[in-house]
Protein backbone atom coordinates (compact mmCIF):
# COMPACT_ATOMS: atom_id res chain seq x y z
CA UNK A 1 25.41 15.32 -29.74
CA UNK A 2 21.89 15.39 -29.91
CA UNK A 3 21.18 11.46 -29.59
CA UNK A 4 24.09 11.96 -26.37
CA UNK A 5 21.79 14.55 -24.95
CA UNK A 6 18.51 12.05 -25.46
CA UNK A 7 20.48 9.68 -23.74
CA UNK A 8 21.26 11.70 -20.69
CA UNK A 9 17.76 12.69 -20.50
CA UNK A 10 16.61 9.41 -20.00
CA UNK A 11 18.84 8.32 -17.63
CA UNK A 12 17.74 11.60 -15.86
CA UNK A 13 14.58 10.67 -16.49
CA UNK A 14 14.84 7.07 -15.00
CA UNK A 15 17.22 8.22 -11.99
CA UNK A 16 14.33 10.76 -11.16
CA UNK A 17 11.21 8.04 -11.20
CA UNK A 18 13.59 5.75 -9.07
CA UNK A 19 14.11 8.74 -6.80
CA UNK A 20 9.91 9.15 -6.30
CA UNK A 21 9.52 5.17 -6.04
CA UNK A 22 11.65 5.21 -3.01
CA UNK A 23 10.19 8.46 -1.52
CA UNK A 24 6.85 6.28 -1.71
CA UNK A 25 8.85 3.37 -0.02
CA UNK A 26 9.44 5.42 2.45
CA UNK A 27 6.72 7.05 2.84
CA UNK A 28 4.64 4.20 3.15
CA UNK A 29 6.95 2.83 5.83
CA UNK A 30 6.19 5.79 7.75
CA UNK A 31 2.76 5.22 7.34
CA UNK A 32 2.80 2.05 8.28
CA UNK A 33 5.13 2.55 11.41
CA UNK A 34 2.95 5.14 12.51
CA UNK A 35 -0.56 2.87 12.37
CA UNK A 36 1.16 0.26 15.01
């Protein structure tokens, strides 16, 4: 149970650094759009 619950935190984990990465994608395109 416990090592499921690890497990499930990590992926948590991972989904929520992939979730900021492509808020900074997007940000960045923003930024970029809005310099041209």
């Amino acid at each position: 149970l416990l090592f499921k619950h690890q497990k499930n935190t990590s992926l948590a984990a991972r989904r929520d650094v992939q979730l900021k990465q492509s808020i900074e994608n997007c940000a960045q395109l923003i930024g970029r759009f809005n310099y041209q």
